[in-house]
N, C-alpha and C. Protein backbone atom coordinates (compact mmCIF):
# COMPACT_ATOMS: atom_id res chain seq x y z
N UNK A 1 100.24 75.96 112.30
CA UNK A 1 100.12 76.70 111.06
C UNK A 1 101.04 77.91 111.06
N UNK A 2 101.20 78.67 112.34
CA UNK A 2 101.90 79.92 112.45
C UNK A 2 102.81 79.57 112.82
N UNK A 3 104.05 79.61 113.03
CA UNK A 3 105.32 79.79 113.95
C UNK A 3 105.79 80.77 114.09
N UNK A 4 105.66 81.70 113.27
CA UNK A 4 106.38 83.33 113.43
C UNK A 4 105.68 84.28 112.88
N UNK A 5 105.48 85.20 114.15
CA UNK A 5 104.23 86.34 113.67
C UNK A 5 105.36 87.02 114.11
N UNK A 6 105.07 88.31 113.19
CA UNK A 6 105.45 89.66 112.97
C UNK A 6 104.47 90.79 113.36
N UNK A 7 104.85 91.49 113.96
CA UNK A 7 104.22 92.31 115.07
C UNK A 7 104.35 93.96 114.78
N UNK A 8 104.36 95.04 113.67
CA UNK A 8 105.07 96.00 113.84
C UNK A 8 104.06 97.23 115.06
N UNK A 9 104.54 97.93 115.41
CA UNK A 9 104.15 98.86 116.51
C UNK A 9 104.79 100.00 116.24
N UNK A 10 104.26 100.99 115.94
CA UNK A 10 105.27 102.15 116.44
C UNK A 10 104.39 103.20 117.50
N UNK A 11 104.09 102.87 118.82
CA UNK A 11 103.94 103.64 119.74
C UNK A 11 102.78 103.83 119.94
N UNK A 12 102.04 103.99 119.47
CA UNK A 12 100.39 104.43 119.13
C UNK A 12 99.45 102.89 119.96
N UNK A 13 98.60 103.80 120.50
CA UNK A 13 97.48 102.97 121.04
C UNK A 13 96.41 102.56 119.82
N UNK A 14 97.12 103.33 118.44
CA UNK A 14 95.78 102.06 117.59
C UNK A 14 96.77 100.96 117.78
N UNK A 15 97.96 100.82 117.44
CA UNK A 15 99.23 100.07 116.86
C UNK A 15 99.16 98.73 117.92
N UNK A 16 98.81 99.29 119.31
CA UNK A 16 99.37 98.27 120.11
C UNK A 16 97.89 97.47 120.87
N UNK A 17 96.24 98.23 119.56
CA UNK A 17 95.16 97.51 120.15
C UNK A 17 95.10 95.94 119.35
N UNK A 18 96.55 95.51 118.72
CA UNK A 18 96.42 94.10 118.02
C UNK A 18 97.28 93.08 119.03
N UNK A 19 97.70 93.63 120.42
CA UNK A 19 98.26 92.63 121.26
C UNK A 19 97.31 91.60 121.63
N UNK A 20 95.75 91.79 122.30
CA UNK A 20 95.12 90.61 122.08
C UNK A 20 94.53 89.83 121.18
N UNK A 21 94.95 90.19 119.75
CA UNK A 21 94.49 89.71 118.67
C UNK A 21 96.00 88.43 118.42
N UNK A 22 97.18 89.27 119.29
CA UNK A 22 98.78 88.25 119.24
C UNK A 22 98.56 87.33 119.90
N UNK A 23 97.81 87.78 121.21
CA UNK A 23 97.86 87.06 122.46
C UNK A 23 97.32 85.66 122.05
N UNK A 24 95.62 85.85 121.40
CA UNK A 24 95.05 85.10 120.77
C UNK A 24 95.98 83.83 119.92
N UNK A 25 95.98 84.55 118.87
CA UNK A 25 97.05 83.79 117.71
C UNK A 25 97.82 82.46 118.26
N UNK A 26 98.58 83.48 118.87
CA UNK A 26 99.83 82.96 119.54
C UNK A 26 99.75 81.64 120.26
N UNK A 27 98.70 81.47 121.21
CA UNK A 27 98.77 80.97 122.23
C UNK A 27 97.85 79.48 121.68
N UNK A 28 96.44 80.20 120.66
CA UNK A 28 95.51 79.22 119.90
C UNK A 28 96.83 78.78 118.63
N UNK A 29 97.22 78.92 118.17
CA UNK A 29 97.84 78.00 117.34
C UNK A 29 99.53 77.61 117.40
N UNK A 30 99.89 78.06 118.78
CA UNK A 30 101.14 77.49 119.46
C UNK A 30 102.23 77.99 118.60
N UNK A 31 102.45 79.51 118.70
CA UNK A 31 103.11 80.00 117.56
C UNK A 31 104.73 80.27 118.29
N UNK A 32 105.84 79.87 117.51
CA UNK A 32 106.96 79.49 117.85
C UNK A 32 107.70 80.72 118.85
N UNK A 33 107.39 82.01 118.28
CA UNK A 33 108.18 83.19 117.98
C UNK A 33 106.92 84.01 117.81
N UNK A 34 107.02 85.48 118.22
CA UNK A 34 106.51 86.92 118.06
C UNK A 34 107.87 87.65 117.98
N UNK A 35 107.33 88.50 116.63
CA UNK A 35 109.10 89.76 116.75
C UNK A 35 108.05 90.68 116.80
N UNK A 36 108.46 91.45 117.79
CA UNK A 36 107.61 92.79 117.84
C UNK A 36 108.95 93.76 116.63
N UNK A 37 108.28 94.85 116.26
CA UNK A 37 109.13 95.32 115.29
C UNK A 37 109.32 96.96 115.17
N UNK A 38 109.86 97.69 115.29
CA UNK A 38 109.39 99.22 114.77
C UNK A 38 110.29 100.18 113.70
N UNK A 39 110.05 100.25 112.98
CA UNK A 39 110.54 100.12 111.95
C UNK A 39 110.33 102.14 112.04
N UNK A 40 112.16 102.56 111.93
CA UNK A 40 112.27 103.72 111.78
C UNK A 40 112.70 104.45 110.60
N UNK A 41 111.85 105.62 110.04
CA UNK A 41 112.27 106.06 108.47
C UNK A 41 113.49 107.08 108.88
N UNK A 42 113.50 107.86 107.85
CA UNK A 42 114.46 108.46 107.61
C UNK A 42 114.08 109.93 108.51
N UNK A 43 114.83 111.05 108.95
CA UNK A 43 114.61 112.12 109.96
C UNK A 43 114.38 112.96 108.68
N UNK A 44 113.17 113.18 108.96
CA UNK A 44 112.31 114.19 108.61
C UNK A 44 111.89 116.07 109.53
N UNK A 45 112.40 116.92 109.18
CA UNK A 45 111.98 118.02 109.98
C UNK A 45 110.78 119.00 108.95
N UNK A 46 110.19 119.18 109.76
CA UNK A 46 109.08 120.36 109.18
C UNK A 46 109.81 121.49 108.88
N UNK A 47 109.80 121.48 107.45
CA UNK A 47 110.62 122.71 107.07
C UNK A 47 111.86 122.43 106.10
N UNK A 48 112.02 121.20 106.57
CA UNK A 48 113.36 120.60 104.90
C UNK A 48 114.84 120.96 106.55
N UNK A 49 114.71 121.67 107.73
CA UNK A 49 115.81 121.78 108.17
C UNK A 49 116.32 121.20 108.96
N UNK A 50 116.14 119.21 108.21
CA UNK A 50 117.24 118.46 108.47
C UNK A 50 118.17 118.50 108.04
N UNK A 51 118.61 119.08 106.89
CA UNK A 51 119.83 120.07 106.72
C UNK A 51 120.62 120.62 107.13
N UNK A 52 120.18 121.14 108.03
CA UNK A 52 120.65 122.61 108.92
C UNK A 52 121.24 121.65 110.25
N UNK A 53 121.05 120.18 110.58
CA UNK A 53 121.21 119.89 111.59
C UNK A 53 122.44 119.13 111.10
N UNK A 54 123.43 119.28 112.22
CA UNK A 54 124.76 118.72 111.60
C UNK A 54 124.33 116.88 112.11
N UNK A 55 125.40 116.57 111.07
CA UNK A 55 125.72 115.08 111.06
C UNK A 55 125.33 114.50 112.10
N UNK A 56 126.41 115.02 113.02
CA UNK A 56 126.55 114.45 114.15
C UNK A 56 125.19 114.16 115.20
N UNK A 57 124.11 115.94 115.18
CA UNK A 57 123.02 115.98 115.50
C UNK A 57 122.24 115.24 115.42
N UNK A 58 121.83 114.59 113.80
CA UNK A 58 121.55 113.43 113.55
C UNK A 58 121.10 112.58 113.84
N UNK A 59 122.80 111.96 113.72
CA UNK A 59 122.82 110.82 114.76
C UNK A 59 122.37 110.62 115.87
N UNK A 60 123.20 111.55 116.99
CA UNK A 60 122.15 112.11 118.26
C UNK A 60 120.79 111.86 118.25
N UNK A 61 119.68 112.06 117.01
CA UNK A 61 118.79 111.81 117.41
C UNK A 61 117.99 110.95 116.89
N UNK A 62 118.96 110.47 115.89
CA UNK A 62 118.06 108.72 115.05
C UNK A 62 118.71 107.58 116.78
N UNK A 63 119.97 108.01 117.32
CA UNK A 63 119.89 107.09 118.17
C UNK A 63 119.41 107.53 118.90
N UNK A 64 119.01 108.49 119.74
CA UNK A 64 117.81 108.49 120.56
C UNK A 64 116.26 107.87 120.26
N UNK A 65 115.56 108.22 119.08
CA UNK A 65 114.77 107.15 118.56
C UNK A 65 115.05 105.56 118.88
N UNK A 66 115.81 105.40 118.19
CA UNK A 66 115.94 103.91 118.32
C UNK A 66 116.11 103.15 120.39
N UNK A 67 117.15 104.30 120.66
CA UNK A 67 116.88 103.59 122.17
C UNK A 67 115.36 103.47 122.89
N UNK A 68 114.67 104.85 122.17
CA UNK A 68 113.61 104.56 122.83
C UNK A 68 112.92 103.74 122.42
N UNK A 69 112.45 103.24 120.98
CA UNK A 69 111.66 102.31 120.23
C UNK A 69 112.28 100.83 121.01
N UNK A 70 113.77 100.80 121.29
CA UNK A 70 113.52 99.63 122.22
C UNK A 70 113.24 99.42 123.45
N UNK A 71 113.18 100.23 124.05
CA UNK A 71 112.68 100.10 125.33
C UNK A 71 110.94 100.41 125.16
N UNK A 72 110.43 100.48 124.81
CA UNK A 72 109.11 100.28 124.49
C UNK A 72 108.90 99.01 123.76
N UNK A 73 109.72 98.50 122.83
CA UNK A 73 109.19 97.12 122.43
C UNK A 73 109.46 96.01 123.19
N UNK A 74 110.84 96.35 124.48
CA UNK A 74 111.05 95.52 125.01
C UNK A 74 109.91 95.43 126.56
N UNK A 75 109.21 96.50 126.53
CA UNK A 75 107.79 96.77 127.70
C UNK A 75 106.78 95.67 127.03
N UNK A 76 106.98 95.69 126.03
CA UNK A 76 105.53 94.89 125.34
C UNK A 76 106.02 93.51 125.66
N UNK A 77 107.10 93.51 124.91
CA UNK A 77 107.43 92.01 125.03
C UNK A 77 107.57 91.39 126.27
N UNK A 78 108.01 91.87 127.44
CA UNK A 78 108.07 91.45 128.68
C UNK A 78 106.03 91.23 129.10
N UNK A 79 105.34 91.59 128.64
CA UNK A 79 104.19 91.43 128.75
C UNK A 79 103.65 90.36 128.10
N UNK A 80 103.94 89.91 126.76
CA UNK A 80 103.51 88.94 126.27
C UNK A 80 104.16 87.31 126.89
N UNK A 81 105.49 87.87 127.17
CA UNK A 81 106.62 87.03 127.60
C UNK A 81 105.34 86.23 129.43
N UNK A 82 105.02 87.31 129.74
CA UNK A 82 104.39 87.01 131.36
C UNK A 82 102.99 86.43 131.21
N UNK A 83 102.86 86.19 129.75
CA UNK A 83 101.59 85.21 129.35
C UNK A 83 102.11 83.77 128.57
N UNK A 84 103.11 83.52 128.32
CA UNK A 84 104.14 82.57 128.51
C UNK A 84 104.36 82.48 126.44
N UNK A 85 104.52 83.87 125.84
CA UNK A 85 104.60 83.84 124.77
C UNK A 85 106.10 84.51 124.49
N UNK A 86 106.69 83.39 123.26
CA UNK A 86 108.25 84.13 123.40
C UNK A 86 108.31 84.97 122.46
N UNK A 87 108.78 85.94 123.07
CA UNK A 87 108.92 87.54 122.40
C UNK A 87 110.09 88.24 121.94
N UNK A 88 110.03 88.96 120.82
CA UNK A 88 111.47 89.53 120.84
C UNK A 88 111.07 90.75 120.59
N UNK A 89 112.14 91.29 120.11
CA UNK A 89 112.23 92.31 119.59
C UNK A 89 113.09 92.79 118.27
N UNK A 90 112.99 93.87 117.26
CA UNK A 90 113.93 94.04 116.44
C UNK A 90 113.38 95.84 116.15
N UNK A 91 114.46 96.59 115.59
CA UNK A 91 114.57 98.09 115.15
C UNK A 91 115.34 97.50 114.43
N UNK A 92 114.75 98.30 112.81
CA UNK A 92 114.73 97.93 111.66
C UNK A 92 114.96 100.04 111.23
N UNK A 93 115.68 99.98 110.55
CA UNK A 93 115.96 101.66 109.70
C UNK A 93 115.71 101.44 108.30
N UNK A 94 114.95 102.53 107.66
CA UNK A 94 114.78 102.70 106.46
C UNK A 94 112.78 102.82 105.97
N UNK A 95 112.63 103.25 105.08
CA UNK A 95 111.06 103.33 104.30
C UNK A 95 110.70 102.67 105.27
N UNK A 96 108.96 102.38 106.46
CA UNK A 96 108.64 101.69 106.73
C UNK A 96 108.24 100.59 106.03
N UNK A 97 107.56 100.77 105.12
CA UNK A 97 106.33 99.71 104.27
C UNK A 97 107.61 98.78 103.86
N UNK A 98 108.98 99.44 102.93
CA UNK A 98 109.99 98.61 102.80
C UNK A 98 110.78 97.76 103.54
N UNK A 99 111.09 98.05 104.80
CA UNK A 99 111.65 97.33 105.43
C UNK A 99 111.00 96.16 106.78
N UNK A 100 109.41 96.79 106.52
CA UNK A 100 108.61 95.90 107.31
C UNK A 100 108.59 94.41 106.29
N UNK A 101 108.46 94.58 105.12
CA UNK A 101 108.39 93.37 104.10
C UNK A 101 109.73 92.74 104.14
N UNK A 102 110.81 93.32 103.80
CA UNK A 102 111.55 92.64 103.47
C UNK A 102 112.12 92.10 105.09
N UNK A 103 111.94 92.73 106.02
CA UNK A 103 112.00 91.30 107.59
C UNK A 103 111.62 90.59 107.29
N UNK A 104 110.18 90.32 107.32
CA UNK A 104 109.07 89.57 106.71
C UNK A 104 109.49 88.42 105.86
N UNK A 105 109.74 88.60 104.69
CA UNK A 105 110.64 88.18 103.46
C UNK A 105 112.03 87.37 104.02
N UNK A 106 113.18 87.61 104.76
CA UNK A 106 114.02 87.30 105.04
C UNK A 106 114.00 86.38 105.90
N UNK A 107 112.91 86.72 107.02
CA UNK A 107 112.99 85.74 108.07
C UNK A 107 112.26 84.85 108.68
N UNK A 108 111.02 84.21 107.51
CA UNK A 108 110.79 83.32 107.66
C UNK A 108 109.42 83.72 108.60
N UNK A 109 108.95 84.98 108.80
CA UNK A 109 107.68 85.34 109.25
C UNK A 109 106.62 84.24 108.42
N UNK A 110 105.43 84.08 109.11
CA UNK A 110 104.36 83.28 108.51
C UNK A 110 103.18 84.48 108.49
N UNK A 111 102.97 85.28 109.64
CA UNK A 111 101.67 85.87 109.72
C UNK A 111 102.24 87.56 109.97
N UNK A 112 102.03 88.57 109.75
CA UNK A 112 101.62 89.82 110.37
C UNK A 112 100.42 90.39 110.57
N UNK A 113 100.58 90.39 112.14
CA UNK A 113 99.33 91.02 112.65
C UNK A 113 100.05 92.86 112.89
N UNK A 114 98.61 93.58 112.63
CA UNK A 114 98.95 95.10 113.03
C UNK A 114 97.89 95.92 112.99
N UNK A 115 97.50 97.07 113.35
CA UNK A 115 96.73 97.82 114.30
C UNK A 115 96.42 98.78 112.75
N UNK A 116 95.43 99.54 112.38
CA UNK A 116 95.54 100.63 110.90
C UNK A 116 94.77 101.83 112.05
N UNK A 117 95.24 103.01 111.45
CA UNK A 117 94.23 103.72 112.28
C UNK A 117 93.12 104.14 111.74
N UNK A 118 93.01 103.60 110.17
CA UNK A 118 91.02 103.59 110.27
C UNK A 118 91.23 105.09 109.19
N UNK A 119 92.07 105.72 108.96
CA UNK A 119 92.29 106.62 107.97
C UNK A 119 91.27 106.62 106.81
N UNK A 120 90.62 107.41 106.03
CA UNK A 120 89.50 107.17 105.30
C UNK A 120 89.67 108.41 104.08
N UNK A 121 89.52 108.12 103.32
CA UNK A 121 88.55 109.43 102.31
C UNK A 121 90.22 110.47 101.83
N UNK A 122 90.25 111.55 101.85
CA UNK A 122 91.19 112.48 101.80
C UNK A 122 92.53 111.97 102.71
N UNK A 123 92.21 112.26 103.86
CA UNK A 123 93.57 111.89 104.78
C UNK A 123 94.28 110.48 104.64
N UNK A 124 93.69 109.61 103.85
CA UNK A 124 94.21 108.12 103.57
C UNK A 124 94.51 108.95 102.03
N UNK A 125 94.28 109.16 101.29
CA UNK A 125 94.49 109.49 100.16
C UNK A 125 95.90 110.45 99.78
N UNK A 126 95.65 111.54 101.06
CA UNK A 126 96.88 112.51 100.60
C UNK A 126 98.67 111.69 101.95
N UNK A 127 97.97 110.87 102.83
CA UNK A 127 98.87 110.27 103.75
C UNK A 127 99.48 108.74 103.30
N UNK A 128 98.76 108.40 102.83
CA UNK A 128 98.48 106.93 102.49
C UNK A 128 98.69 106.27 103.64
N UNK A 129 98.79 104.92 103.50
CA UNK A 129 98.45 103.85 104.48
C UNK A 129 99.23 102.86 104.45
N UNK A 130 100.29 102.96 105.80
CA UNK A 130 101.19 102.00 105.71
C UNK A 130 100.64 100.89 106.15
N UNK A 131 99.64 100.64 107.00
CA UNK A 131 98.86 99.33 106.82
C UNK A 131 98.28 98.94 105.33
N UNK A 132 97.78 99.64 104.58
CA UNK A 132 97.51 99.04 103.23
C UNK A 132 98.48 98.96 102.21
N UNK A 133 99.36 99.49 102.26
CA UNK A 133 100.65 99.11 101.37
C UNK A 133 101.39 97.65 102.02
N UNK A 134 101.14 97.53 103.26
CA UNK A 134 102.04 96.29 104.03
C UNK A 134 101.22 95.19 103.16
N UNK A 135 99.55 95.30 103.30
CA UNK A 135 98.69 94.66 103.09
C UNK A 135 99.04 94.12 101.00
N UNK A 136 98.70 95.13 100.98
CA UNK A 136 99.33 94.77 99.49
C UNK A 136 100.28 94.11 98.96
N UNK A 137 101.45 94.70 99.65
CA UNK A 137 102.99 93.82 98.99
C UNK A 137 103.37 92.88 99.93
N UNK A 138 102.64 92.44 100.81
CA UNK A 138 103.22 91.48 101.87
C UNK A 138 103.45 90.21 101.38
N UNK A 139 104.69 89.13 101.54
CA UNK A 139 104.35 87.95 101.14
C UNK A 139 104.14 86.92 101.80
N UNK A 140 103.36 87.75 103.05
CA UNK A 140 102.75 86.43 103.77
C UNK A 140 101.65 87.09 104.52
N UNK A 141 100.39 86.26 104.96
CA UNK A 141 98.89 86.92 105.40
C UNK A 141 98.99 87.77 106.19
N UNK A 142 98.03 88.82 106.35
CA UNK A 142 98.52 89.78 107.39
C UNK A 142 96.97 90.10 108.19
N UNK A 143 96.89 90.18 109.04
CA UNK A 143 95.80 90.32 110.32
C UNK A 143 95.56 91.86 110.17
N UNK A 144 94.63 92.48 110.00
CA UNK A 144 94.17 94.02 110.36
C UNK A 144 93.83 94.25 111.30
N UNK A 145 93.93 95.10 112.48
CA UNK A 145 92.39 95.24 113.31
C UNK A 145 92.32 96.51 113.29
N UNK A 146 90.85 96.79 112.90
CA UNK A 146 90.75 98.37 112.55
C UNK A 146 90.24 98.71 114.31
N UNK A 147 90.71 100.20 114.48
CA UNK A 147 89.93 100.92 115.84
C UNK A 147 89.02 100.50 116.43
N UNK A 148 88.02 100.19 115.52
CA UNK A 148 86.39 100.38 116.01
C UNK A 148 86.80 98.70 116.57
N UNK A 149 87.45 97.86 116.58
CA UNK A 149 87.73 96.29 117.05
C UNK A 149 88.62 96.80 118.60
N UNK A 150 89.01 97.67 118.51
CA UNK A 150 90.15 98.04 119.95
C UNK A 150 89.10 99.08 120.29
N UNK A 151 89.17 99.13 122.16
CA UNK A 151 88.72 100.03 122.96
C UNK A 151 89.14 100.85 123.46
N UNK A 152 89.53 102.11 122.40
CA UNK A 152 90.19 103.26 122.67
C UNK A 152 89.73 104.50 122.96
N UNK A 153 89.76 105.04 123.84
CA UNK A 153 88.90 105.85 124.59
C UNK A 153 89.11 107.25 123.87
């Protein structure tokens, strides 16, 4: 039924309590492909003074992001990989919610599974919820697992 689950993570122990929910998936319905994913927005500084940081700075530090987002997705994946599930990886730039879909959209994903952190009331309201916007515009099923399902101390 699955062949390609989509995986996004960005760092967080809610994010990465949906690996045995992959593990699961994966393994019960013989799924072709996992892309783990982390999808980086735009550099944001407290204060508007990304401005103030030259070009070059920047850069300097959207690619520092990104080296690190892969070497963390490539930790996961070598983990799923040692449960005999084939794993990749991809860093994706731009809006998260936007560019998590349109992977999704492009490449033939069937399922996304992903981690929400359970946000509620005001702080989901004034933050919103990139798990419920994924959930919304996704065009293919997507797996939740809220906190209280992961054992996070």
């Amino acid at each position: 039924m699955y062949q390609h689950i989509l995986v996004p993570l960005d760092g967080s122990e809610f994010a990465e309590c949906v690996i045995p929910h992959v593990e699961a998936v994966s393994i019960g319905c013989a799924v072709v492909k996992v892309t783990l994913i982390r999808a980086i927005g735009p550099l944001h500084i407290r204060g508007g003074l990304e401005t103030r940081i030259s070009t070059e700075e920047q850069k300097r530090i959207e690619s520092q992001a990104t080296e690190s987002a892969k070497e963390y997705l490539e930790k996961v994946a070598a983990q799923l990989k040692d449960k005999g599930i084939v794993a990749g990886v991809e860093i994706v730039h731009g809006d998260v919610v936007d560019t998590l879909i349109e992977y999704a959209s492009k490449n033939n994903v069937d399922l996304i599974i992903m981690g929400t952190h359970g946000s509620s009331g005001i702080v989901r309201w004034a933050m919103g919820s990139v798990a419920d916007k994924i959930l919304r515009h996704s065009p293919v099923p997507v797996l939740l697992a809220a906190p209280k399902a992961c054992r996070i101390s």
